[in-house]
Protein backbone atom coordinates (compact mmCIF):
# COMPACT_ATOMS: atom_id res chain seq x y z
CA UNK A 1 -27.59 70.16 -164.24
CA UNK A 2 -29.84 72.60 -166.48
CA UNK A 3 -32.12 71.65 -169.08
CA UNK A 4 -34.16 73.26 -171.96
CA UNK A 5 -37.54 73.22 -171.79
CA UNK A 6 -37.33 75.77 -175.08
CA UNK A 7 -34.00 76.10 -176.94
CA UNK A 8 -33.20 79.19 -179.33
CA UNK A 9 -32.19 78.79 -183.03
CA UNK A 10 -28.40 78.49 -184.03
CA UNK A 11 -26.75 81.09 -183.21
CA UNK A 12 -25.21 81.09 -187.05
CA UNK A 13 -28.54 82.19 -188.02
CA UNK A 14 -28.63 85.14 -186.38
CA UNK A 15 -25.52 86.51 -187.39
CA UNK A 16 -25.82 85.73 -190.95
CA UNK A 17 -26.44 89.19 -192.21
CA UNK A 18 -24.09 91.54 -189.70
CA UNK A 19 -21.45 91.42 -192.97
CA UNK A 20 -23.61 93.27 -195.00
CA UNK A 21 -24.93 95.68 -192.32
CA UNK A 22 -21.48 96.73 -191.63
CA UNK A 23 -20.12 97.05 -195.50
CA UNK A 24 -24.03 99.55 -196.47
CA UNK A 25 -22.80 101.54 -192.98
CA UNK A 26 -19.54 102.22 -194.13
CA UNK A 27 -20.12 103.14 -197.21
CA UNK A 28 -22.53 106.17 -196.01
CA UNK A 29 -20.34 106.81 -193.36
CA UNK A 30 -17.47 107.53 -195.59
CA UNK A 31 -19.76 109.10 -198.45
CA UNK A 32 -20.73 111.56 -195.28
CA UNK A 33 -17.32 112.30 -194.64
CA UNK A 34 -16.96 113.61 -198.21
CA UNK A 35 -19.60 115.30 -199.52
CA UNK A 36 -21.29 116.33 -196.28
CA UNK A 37 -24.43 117.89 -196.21
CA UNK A 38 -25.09 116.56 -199.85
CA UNK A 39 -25.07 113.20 -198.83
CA UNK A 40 -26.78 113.56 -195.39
CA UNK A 41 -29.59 115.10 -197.63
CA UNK A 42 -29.34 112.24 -200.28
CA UNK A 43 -30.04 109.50 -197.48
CA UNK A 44 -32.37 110.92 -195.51
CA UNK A 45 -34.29 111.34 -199.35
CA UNK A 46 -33.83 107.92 -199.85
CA UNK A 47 -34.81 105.89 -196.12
CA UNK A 48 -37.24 108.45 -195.13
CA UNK A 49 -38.54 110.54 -198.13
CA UNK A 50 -37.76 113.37 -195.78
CA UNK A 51 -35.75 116.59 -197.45
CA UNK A 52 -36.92 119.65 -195.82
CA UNK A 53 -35.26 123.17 -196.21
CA UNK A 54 -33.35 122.90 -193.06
CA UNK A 55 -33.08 119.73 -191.23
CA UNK A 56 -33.14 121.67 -187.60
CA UNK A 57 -36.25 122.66 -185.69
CA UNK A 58 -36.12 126.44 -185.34
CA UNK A 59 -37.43 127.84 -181.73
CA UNK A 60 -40.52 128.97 -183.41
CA UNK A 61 -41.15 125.10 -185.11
CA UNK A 62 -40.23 123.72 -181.63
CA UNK A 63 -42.69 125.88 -179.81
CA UNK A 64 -45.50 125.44 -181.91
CA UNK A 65 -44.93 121.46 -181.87
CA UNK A 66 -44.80 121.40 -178.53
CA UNK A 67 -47.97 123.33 -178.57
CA UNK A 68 -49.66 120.94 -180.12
CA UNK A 69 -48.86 117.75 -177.56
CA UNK A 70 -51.68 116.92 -175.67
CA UNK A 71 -51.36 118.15 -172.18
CA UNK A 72 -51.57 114.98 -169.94
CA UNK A 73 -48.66 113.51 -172.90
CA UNK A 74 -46.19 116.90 -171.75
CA UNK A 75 -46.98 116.30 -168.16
CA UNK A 76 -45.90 113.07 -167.82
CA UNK A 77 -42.96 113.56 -169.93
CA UNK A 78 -42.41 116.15 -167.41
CA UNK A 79 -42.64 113.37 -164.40
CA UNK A 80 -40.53 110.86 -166.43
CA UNK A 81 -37.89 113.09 -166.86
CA UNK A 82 -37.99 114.10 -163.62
CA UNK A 83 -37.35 110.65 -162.13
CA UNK A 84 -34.55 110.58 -164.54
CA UNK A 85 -32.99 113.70 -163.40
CA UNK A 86 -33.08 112.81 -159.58
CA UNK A 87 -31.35 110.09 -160.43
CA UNK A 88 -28.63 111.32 -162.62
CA UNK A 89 -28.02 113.98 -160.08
CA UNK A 90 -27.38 111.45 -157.30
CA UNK A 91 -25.08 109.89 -159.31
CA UNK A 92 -23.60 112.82 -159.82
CA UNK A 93 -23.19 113.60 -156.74
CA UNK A 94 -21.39 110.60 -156.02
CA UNK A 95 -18.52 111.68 -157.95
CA UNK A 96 -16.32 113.60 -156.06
CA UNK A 97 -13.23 115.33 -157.23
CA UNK A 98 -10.23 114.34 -155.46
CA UNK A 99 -6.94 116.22 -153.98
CA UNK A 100 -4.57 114.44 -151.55
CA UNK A 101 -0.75 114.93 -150.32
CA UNK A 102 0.76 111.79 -150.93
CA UNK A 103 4.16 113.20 -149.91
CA UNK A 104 5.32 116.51 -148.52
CA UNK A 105 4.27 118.61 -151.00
CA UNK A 106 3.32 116.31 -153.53
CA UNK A 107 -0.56 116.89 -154.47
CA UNK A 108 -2.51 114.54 -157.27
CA UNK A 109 -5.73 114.73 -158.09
CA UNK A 110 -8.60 114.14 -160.14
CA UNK A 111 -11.63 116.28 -161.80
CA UNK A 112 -14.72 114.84 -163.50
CA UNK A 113 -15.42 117.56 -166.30
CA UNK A 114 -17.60 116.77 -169.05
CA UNK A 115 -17.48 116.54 -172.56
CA UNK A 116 -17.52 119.82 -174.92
CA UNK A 117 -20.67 118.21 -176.51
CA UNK A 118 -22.83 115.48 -177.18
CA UNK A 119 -25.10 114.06 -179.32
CA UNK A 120 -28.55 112.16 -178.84
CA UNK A 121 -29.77 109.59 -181.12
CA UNK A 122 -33.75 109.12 -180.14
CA UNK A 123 -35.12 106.69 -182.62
CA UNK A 124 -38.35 106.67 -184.27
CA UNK A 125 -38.94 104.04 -187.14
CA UNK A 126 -41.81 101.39 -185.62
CA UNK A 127 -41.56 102.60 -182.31
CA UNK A 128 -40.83 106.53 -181.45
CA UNK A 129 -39.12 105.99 -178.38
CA UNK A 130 -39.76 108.93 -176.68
CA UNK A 131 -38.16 107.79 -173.61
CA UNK A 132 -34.97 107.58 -175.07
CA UNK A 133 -35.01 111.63 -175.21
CA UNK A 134 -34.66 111.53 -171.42
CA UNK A 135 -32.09 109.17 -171.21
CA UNK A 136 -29.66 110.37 -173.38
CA UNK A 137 -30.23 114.61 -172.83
CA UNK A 138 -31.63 114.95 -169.43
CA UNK A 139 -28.22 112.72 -168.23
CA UNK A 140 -26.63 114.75 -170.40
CA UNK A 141 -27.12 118.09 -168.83
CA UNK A 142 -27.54 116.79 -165.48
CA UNK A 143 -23.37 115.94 -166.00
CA UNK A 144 -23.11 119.39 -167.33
CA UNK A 145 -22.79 118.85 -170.90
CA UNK A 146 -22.91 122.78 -172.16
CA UNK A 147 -24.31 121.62 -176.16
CA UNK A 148 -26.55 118.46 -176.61
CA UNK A 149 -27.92 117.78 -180.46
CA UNK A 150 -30.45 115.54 -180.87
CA UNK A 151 -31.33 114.15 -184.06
CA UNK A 152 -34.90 111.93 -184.27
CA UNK A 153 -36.42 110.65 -187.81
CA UNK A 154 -39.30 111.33 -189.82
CA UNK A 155 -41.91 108.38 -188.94
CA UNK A 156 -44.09 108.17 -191.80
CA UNK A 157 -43.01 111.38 -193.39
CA UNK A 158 -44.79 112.95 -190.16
CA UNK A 159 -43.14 114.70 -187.14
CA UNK A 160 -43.49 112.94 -183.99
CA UNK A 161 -44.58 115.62 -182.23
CA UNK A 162 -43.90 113.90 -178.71
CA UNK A 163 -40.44 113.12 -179.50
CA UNK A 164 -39.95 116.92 -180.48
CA UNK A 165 -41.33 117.87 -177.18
CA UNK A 166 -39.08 114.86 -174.85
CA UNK A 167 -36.12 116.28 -176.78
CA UNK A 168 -37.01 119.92 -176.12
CA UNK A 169 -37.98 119.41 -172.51
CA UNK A 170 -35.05 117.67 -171.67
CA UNK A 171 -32.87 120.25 -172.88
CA UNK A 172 -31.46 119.50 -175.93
CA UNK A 173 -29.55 122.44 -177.57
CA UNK A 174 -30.42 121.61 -181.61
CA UNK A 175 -32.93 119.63 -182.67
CA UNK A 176 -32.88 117.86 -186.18
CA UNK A 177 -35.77 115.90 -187.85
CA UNK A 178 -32.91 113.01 -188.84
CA UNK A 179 -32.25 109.93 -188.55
CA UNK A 180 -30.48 106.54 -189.32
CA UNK A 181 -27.03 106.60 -190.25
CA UNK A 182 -27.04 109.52 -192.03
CA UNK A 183 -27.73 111.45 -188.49
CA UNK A 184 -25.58 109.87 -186.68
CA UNK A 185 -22.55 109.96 -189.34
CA UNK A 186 -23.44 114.03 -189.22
CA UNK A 187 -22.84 114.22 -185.46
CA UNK A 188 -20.09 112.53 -185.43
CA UNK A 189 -17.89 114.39 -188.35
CA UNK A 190 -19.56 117.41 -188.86
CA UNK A 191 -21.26 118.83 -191.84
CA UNK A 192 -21.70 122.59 -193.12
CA UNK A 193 -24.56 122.83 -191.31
CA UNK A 194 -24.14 120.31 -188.44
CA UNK A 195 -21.39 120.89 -185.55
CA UNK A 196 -19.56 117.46 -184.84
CA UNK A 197 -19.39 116.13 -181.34
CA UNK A 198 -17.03 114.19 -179.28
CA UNK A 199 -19.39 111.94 -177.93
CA UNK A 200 -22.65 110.16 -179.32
CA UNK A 201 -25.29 108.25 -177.05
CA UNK A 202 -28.48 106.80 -177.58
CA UNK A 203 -30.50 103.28 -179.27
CA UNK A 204 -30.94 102.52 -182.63
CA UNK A 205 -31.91 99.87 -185.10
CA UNK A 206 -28.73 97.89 -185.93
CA UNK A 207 -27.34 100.05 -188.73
CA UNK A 208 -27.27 102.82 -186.05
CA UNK A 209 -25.24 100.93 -183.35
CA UNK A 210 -23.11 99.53 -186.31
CA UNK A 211 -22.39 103.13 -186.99
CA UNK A 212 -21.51 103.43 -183.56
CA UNK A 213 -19.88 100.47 -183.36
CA UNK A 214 -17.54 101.89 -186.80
CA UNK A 215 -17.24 105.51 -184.85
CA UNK A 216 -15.86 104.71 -181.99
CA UNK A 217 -12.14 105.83 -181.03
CA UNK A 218 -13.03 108.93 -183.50
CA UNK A 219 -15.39 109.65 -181.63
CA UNK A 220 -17.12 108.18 -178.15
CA UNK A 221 -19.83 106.04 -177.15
CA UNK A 222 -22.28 105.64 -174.69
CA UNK A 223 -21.99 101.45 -175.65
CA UNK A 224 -22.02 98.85 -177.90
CA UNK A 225 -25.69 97.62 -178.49
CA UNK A 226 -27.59 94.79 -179.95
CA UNK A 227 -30.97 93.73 -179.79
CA UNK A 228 -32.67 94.10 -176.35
CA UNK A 229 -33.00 91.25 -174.10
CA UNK A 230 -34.71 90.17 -171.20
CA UNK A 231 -34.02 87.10 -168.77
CA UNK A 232 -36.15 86.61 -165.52
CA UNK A 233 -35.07 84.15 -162.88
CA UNK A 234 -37.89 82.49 -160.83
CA UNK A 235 -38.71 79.72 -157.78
CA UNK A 236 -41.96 78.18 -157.52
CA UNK A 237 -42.90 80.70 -155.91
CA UNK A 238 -43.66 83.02 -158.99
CA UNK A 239 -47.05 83.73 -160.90
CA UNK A 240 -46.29 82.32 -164.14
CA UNK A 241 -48.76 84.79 -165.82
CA UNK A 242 -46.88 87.86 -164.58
CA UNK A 243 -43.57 86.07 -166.15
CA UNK A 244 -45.21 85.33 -169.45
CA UNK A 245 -46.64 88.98 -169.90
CA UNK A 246 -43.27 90.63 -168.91
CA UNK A 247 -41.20 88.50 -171.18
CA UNK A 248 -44.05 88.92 -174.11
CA UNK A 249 -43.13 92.54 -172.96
CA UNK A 250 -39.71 93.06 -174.26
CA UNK A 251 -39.96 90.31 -177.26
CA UNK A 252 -41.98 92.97 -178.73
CA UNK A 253 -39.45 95.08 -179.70
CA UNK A 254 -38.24 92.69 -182.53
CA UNK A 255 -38.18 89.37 -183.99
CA UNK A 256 -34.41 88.79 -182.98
CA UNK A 257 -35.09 90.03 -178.89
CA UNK A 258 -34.13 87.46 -176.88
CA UNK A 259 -36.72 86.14 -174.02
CA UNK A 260 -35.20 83.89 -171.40
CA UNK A 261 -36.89 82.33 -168.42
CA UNK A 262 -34.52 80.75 -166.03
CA UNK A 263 -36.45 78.95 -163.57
CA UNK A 264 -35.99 76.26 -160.26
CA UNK A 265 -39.63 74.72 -161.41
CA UNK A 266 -40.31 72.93 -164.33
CA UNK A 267 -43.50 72.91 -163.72
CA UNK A 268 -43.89 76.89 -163.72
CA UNK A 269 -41.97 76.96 -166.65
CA UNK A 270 -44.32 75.03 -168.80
CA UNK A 271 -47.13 76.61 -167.78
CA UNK A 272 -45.08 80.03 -168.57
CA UNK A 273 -45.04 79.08 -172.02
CA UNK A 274 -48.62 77.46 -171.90
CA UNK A 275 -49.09 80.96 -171.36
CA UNK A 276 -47.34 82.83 -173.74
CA UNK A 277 -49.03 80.59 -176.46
CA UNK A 278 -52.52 81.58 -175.45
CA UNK A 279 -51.32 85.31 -174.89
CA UNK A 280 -49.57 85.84 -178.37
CA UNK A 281 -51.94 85.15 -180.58
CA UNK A 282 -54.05 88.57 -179.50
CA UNK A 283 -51.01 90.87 -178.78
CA UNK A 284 -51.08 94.24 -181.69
CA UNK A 285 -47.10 93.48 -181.85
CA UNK A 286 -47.25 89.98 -182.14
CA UNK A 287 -45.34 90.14 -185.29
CA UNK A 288 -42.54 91.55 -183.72
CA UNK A 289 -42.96 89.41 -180.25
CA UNK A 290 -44.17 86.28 -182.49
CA UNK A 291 -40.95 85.26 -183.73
CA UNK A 292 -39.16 86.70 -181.15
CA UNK A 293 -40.28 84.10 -178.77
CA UNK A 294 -39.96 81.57 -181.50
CA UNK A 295 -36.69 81.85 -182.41
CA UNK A 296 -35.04 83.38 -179.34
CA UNK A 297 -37.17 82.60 -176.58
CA UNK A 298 -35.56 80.20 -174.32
CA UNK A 299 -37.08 77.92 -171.17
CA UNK A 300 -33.91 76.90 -168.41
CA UNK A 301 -34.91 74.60 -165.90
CA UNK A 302 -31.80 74.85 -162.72
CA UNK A 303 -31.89 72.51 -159.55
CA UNK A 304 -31.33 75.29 -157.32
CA UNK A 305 -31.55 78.94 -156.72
CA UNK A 306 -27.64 79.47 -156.48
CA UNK A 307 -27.18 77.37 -159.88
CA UNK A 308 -30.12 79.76 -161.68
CA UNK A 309 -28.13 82.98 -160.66
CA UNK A 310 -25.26 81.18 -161.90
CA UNK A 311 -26.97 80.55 -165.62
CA UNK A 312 -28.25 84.07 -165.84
CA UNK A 313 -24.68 85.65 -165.36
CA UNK A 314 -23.45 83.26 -168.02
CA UNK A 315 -25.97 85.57 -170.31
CA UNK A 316 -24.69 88.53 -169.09
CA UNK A 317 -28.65 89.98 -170.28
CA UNK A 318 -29.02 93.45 -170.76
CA UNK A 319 -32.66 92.96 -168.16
CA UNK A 320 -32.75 90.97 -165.37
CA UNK A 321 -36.67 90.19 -163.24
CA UNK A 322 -35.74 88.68 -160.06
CA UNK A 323 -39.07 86.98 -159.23
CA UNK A 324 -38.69 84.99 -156.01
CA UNK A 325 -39.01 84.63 -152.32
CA UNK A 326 -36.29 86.77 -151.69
CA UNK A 327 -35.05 88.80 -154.44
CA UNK A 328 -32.91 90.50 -153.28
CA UNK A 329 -30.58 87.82 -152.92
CA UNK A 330 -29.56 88.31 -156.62
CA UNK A 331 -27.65 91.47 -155.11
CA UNK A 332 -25.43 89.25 -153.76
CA UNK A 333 -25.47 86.54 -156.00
CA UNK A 334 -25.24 88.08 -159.42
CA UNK A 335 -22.56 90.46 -161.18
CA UNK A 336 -22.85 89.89 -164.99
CA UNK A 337 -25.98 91.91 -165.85
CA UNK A 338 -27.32 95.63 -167.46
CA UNK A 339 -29.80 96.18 -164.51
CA UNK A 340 -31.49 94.17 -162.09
CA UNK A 341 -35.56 94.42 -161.72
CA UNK A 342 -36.13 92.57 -157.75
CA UNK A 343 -39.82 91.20 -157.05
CA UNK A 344 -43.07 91.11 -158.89
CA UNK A 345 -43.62 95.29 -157.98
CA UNK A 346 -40.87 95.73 -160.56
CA UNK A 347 -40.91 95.30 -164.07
CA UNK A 348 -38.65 95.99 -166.90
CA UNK A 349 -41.42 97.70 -168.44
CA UNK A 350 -40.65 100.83 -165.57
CA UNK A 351 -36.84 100.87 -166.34
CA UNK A 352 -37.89 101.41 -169.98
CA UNK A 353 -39.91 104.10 -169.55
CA UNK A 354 -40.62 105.56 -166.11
CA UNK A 355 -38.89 104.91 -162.99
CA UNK A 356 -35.77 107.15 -163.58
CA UNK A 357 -32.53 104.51 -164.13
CA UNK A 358 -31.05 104.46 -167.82
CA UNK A 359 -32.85 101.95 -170.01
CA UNK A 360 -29.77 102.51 -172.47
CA UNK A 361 -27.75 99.00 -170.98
CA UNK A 362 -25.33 96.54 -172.38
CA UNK A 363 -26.38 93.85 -174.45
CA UNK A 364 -24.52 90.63 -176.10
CA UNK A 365 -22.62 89.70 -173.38
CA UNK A 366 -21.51 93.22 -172.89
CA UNK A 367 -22.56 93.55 -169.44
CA UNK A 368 -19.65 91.15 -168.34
CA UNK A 369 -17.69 94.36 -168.64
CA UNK A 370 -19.69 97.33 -168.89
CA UNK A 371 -22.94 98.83 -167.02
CA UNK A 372 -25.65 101.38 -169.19
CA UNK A 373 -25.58 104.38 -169.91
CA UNK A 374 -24.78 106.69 -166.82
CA UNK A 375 -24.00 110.70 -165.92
CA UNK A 376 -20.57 109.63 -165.36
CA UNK A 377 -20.04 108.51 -169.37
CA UNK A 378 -20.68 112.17 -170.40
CA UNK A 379 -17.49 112.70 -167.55
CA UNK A 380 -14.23 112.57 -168.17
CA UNK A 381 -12.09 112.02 -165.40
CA UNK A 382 -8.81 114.08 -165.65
CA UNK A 383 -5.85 113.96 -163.36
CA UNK A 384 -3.81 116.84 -162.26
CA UNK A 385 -0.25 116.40 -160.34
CA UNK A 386 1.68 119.45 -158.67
CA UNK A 387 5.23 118.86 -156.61
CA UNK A 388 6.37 121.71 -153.89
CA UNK A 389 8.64 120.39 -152.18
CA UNK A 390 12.05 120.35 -153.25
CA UNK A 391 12.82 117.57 -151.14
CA UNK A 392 10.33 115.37 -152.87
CA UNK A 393 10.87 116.22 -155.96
CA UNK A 394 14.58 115.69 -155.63
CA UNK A 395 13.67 112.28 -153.98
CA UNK A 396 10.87 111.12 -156.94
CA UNK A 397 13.51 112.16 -159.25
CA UNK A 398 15.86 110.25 -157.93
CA UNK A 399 13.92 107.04 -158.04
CA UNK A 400 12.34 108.27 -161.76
CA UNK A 401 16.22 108.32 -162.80
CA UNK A 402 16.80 104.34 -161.45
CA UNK A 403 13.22 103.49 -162.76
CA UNK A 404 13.18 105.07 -166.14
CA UNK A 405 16.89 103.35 -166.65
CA UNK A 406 15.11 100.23 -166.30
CA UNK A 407 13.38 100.15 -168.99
CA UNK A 408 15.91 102.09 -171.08
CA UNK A 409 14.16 105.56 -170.97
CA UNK A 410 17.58 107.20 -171.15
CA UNK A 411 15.64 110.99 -171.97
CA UNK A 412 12.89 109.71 -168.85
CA UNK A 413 16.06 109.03 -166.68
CA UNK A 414 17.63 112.56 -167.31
CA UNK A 415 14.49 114.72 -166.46
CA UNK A 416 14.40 113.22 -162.80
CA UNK A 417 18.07 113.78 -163.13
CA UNK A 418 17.49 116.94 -163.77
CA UNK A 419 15.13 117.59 -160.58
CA UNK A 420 17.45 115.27 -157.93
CA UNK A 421 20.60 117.51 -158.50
CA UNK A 422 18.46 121.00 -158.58
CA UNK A 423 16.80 120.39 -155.46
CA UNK A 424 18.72 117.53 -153.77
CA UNK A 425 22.23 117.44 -151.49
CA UNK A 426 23.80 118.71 -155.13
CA UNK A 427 21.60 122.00 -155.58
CA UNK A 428 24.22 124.50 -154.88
CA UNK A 429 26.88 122.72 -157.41
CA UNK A 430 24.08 122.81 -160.01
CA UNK A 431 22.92 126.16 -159.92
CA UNK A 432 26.76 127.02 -160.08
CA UNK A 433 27.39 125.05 -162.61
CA UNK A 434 23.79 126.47 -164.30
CA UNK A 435 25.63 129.96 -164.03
CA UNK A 436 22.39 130.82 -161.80
């Protein structure tokens, strides 16, 4: 049976103020949709004092930005994106198109072509996530996306100059100095100035996923996102600094991430938290990882290995440390998570921002139906169909007739009607009758 060493606040807490957030995003959203650029320009004025001539970085502003990043910053954007990149491409090249005979003559098939265009939310605010540039682009192109906008704020009223250059290396086709709703509402419907795009991608505070959350079915989504998480599952064979640090690690990124420790030792996890007490105190971003911890950091002490694996799929976390014996059990063991992280070489930390998988992942329970961000969500997978042979079409349109009469498809019925007597034992009589 588990126990809490640490419990979390109510939940009802937390979601006190999603009401609100949703009603402010709509509004902009539909103020967006009808005055446009106007109202883009009025927003941006307003969150980010930002309201330059044009919004998008020429070539010339791009290159002289770029310019400007220190070198050992470009080259290991350069390596980042490059782990990204080999990874994206072996998942796409996983994806094969299909095209089998399923009858005489009867071919189906599938193609994975991707969208027209996409568009790549990098945040900046706090934290300029600069790794979210490769992410969302470089997986982009990689599926073969031919137009990729990117839209980043202001932080500060100042460019972030290594955002510019992520975004740039990584391919992005436009480049806009934008952000919060207003950016994303642009990419989504369109402006004068701003091309609209099918498909939108990328982290944000949460009036940007509630944006994205409002958006979708007009337009697509990479996912539904929250506030990120982390959950590490440990024996006694752990080093309950490493665990502290690495959950202090993610906390950081605001007071409501959660920071759960699941753990076969009690004894580890108090001295976990011992830990974390001693450590918080002198972290730069302890006001962030502060009340993180406080309010959402949790303590789960389980009797055995199999019933920890069990707990942390009941969270469905968005991160997952495996920090035992044998971590790669949790292979086998677990199902309900955004990405796994196996042994103490691993951290979360190098999903976020080096090792090459998509740190954009599931969060709220989402993982107990969806995985991260991936080349295959810029795909769309299309079937194609193509009949022959008469004799199989006359025979599927014999048994679409009986079928489609079934359900009382009369119109259904009389198109495989149509085929049976055209190409079955009755052809002759019908093209007679047809006057062919």
């Amino acid at each position: 049976m588990p126990r809490h060493l640490k419990s979390p606040v109510p939940a009802a807490q937390v979601t006190a103020a999603r009401a609100d957030v949703a009603d402010r995003v709509r509004a902009i959203l539909d103020d967006v949709r009808e005055r446009g650029d106007e109202a883009v320009r009025q927003y941006s004025e307003k969150f980010d004092n930002w309201s330059p001539e044009s919004f998008r970085l020429s070539s010339e502003e791009i290159e002289r930005i770029v310019a400007g990043v220190p070198q050992q910053v470009l080259d290991d954007i350069r390596f980042v994106q490059e782990q990204v990149r080999t990874f994206a491409q072996a998942q796409r090249d996983s994806m094969l198109d299909v095209d089998i005979e399923t009858l005489p003559g009867v071919r189906l098939g599938h193609r994975h072509v991707p969208v027209a265009s996409a568009g790549a939310y990098v945040p900046g605010g706090r934290y300029p996530l600069t790794a979210s540039a490769h992410m969302t682009i470089v997986t982009a192109k990689v599926a073969g996306v031919p137009r990729v906008v990117a839209c980043t704020p202001p932080i500060r009223g100042e460019i972030p100059a290594a955002t510019v250059a992520a975004m740039h290396l990584a391919g992005a086709d436009e480049i806009y100095l934008l952000g919060g709703v207003q950016a994303v509402a642009a990419m989504a419907v369109g402006t004068e100035t701003i091309g609209g795009v099918p498909m939108l991608a990328g982290p944000g505070n949460a009036y940007v996923a509630e944006a994205k959350r409002q958006l979708f079915g007009e337009v697509g989504i990479d996912l539904f996102a929250g506030p990120t998480e982390i959950l590490v599952v440990t024996d006694e064979h752990a080093d309950p600094f490493v665990v502290a640090v690495d959950l202090l690690s993610q906390a950081e990124h605001g007071p409501d991430s959660p920071a759960v420790l699941v753990t076969t030792s009690e004894e580890l996890g108090r001295e976990v938290e011992r830990h974390i007490e001693r450590l918080l105190p002198g972290m730069p971003t302890k006001d962030f990882a502060g009340p993180a911890w406080r309010d959402h950091g949790e303590i789960v002490v389980a009797d055995t290995l199999d019933e920890a694996f069990e707990i942390a799929d009941s969270y469905a976390s968005e991160h997952v440390e495996v920090l035992t014996e044998n971590p790669r059990q949790a292979l086998d063991k677990m199902r309900d998570y955004g990405a796994l992280f196996l042994g103490e070489g691993t951290c979360v930390s190098y999903g976020d921002k080096v090792i090459g998988t998509n740190h954009v992942l599931p969060t709220r329970g989402a993982a107990r139906y969806t995985g991260g961000l991936w080349v295959g969500k810029y795909l769309k997978t299309v079937t194609h169909q193509e009949v022959t042979d008469t004799a199989s079409s006359a025979l599927l349109g014999e048994v679409c007739g009986r079928a489609a009469r079934v359900e009382l498809f009369e119109g259904h019925a009389r198109s495989g009607d149509v085929r049976a007597a055209k190409y079955g034992d009755k052809a002759l009589t019908w093209n007679e009758e047809a006057g062919a």
